[in-house]
Protein backbone atom coordinates (compact mmCIF):
# COMPACT_ATOMS: atom_id res chain seq x y z
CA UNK A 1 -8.01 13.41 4.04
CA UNK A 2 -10.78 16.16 4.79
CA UNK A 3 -14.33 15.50 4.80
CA UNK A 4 -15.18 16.79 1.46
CA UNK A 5 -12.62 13.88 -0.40
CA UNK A 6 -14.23 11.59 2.37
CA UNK A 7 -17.50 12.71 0.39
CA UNK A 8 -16.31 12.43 -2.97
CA UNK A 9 -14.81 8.91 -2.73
CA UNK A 10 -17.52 7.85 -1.18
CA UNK A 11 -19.59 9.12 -4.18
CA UNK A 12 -17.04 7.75 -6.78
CA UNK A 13 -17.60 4.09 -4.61
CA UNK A 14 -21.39 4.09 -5.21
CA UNK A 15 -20.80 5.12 -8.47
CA UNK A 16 -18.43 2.48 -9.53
CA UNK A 17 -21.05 -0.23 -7.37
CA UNK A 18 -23.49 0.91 -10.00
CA UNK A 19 -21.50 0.72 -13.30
CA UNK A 20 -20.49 -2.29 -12.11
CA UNK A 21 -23.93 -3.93 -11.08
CA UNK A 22 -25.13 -2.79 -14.33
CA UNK A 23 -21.94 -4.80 -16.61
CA UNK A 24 -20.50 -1.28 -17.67
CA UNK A 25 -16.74 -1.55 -15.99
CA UNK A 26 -15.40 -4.62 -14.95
CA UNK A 27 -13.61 -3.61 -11.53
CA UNK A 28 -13.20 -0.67 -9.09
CA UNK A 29 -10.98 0.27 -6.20
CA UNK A 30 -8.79 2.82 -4.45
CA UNK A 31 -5.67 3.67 -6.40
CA UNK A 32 -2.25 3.81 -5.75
CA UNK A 33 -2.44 7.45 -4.24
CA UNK A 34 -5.26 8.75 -1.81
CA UNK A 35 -6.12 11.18 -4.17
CA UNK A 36 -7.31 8.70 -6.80
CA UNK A 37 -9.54 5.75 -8.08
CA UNK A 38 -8.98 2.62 -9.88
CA UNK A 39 -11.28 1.58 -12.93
CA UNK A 40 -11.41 -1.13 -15.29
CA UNK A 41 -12.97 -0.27 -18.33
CA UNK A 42 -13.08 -1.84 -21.52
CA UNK A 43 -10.28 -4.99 -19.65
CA UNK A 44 -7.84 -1.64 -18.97
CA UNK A 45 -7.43 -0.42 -15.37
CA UNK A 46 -6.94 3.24 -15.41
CA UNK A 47 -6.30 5.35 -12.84
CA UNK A 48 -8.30 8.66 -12.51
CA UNK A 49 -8.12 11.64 -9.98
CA UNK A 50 -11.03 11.53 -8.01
CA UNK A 51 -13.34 14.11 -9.85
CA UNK A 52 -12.16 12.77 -12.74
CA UNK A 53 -13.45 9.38 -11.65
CA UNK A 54 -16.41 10.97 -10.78
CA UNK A 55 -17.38 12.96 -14.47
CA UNK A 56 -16.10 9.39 -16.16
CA UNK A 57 -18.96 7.38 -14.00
CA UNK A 58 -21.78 9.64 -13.96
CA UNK A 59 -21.50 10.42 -17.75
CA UNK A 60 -21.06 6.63 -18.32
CA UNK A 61 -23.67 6.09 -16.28
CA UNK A 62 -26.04 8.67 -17.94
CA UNK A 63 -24.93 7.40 -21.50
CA UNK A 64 -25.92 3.86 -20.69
CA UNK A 65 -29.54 4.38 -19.16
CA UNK A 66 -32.30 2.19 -19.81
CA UNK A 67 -35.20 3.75 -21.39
């Protein structure tokens, strides 16, 4: 894995740390393949590529801000 995934799924991790923290997905972790990241959402597990893992959390995220 190159530095830039190394990046991204680090970036997905904090992500998911946050959603989490904050009661908006229920679990997080690696997936099956290198390439992509487990989330629960909603008491599903899905499995997303990792910039799709990342556009899910930060517009979750962004959705669900307190004002």
């Amino acid at each position: 894995m190159n530095v830039t995934k190394d990046a991204l799924r680090n970036e997905v991790r904090y992500l998911a740390e946050e959603a989490f923290h904050r009661k908006l997905i229920s679990g997080f972790g690696d997936g099956p393949d290198a390439n992509e990241y487990q989330i629960v959402f909603q008491g599903k597990p899905r499995h997303f590529p990792l910039e799709e893992a990342h556009s899910f959390l930060v517009n979750l995220l962004f959705n669900n801000q307190d004002n």
